[in-house]
Protein backbone atom coordinates (compact mmCIF):
# COMPACT_ATOMS: atom_id res chain seq x y z
CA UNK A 1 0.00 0.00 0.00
CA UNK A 2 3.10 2.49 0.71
CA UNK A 3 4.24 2.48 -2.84
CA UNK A 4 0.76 2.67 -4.57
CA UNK A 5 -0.01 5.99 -1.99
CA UNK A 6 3.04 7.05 -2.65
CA UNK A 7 2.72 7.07 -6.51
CA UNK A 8 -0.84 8.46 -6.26
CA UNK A 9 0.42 11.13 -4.31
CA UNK A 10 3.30 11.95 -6.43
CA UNK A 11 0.83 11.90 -10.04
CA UNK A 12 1.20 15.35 -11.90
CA UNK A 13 4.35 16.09 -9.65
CA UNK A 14 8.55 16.62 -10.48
CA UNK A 15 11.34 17.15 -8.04
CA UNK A 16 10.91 13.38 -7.23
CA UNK A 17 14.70 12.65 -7.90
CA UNK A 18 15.65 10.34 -5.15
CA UNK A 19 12.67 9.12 -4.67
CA UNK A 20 12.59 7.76 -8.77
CA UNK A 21 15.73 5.95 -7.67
CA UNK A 22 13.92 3.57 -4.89
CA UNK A 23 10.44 3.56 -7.53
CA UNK A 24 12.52 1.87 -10.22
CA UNK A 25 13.90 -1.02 -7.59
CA UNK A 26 10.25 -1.23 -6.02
CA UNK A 27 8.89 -1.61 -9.85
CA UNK A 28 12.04 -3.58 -10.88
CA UNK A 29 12.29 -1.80 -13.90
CA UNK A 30 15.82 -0.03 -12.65
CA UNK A 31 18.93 -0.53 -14.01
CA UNK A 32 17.34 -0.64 -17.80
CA UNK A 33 16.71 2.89 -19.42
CA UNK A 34 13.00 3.54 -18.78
CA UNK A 35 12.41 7.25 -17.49
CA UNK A 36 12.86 10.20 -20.64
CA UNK A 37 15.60 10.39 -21.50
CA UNK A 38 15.67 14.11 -23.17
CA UNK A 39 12.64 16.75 -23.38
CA UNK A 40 11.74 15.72 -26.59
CA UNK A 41 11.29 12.22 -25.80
CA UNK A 42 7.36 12.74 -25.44
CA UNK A 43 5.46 10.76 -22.96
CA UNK A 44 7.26 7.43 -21.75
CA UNK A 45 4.79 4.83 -20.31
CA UNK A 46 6.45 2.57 -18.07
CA UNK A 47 4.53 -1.05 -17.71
CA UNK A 48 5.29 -3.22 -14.09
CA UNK A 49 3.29 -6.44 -14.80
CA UNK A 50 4.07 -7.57 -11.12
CA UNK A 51 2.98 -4.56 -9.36
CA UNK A 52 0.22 -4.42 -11.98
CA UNK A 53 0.65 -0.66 -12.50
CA UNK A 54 1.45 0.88 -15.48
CA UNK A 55 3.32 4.76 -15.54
CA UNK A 56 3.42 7.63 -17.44
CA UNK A 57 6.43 10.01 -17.31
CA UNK A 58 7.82 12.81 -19.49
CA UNK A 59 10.96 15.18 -19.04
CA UNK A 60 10.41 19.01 -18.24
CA UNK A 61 11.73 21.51 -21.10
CA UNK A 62 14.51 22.55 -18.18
CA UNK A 63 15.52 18.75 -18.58
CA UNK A 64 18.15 18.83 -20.60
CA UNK A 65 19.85 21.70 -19.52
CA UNK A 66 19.83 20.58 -15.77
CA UNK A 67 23.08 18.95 -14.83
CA UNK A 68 23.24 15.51 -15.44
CA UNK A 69 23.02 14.09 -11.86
CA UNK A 70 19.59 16.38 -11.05
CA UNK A 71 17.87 15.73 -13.97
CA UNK A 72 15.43 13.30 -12.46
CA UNK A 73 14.04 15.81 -10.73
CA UNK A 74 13.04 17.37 -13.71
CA UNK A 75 11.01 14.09 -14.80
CA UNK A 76 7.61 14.27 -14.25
CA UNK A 77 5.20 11.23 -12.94
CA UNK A 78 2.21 12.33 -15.44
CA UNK A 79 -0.56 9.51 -15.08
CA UNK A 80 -0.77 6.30 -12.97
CA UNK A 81 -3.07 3.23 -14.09
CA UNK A 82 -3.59 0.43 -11.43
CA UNK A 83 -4.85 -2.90 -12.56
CA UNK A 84 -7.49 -3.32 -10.08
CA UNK A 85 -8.15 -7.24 -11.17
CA UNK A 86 -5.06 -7.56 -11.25
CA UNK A 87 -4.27 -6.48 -7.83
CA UNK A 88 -7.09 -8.69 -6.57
CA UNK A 89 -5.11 -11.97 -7.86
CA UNK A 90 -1.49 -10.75 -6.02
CA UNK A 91 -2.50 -8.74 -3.35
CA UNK A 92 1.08 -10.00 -2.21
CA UNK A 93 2.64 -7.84 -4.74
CA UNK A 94 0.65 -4.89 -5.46
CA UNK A 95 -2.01 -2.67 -3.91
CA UNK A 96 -4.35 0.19 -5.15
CA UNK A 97 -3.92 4.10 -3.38
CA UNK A 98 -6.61 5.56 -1.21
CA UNK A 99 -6.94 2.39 0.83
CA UNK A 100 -9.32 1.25 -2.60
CA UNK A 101 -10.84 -2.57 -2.36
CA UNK A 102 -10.19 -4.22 -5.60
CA UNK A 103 -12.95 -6.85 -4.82
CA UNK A 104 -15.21 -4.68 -2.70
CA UNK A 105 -15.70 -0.90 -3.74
CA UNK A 106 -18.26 0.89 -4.48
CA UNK A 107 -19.21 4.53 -5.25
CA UNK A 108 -20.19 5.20 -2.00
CA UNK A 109 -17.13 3.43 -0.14
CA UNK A 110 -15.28 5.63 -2.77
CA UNK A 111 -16.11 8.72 -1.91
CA UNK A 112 -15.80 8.15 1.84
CA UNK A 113 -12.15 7.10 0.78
CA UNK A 114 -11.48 9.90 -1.93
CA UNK A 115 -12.95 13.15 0.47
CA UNK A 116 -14.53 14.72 -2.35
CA UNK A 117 -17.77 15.09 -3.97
CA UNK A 118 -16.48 16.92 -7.04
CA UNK A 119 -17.91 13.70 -8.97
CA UNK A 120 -18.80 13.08 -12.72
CA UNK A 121 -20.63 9.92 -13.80
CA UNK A 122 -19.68 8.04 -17.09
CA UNK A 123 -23.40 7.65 -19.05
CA UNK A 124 -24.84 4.68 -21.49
CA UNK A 125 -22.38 1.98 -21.51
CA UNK A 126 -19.72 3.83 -19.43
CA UNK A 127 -22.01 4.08 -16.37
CA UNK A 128 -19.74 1.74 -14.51
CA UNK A 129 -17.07 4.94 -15.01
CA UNK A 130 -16.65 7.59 -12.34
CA UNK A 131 -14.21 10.33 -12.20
CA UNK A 132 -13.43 12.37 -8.26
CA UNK A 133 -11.80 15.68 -8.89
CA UNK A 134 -9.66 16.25 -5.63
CA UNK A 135 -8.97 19.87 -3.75
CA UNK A 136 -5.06 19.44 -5.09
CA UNK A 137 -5.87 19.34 -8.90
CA UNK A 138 -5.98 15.52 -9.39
CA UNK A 139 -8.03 13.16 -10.77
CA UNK A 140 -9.02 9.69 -9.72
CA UNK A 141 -11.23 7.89 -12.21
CA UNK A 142 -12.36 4.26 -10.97
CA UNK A 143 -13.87 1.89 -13.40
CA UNK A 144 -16.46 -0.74 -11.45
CA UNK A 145 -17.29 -3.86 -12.09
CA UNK A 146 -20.88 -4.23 -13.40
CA UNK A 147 -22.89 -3.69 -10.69
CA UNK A 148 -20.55 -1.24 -9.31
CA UNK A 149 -19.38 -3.54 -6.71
CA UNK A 150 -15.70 -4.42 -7.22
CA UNK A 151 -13.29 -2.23 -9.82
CA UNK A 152 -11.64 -2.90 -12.59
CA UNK A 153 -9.07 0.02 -13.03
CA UNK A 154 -8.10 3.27 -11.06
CA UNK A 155 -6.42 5.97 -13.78
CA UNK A 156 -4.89 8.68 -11.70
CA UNK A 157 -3.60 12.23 -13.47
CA UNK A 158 -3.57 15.53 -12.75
CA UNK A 159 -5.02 18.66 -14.40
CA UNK A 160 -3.62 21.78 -15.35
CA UNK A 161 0.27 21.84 -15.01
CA UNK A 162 2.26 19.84 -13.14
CA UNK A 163 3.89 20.78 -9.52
CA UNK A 164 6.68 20.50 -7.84
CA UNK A 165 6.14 17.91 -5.45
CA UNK A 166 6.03 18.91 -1.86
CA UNK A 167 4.66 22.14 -2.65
């Protein structure tokens, strides 16, 4: 649960230097190239099968002109997508942010969970999509099971422009 909070906190953010260092280990995706490499590199997406989470990242402009060893901080952790069925099968291995049940939410345990009720409901065959919009400029948008009991996926970004995390 640390790491999943921790990324959920961190979407939208940069200045996460360090901190990328210890992600990369915990996602076991470190030692291989996979955070942007240069500003133009677009968005880099960043897949963890075990930890069923997949990433988003994408340099800063002020990237390449940082020094080399700072320039992590000048990635930023743009989206976060947890594979809620997933995380239901290896609960061992991965866990969803905001204290979420994989097998058991619902759009009332949600909202308890999320403290907002900034809330916009998917309609016709995306009913079973909801979208919280949170004080700090993120947003978490569950997909449920049918029946709404249960989810499927949690897609966490943030709007407007990113931050500098801690801030």
């Amino acid at each position: 649960m640390h790491w999943a909070n921790a990324i959920a906190q961190r979407v939208g953010t940069y200045g996460n230097g360090a901190w990328l260092d210890a992600l990369g280990q915990w996602l076991e995706v470190s030692g291989a190239p996979w955070l942007p490499e240069s500003s133009t590199d677009g968005q880099v997406s960043v897949a963890a099968p075990k930890r069923a989470v997949q990433l988003m990242f994408h340099a800063l402009p002020t990237y390449d002109t940082a020094p080399t060893r700072s320039r992590a901080h000048h990635v930023v952790l743009a989206e976060a997508l947890f594979d809620a069925e997933e995380i239901a099968r290896r609960a061992q291995w991965a866990a969803l942010p905001f204290e979420l049940d994989a097998l058991n939410e619902t759009p009332e345990s949600a909202t308890a969970k999320l403290a907002s009720t900034d809330i916009s409901r998917g309609r016709g065959r995306d009913a079973v999509r909801m979208s919280w919009f949170l004080d700090d400029q993120r947003v978490v948008e569950l997909h449920f099971l049918d029946g709404h009991k249960g989810l499927r996926r949690v897609h966490i970004a943030r709007l407007w422009k990113p931050v500098q995390f801690g801030t």
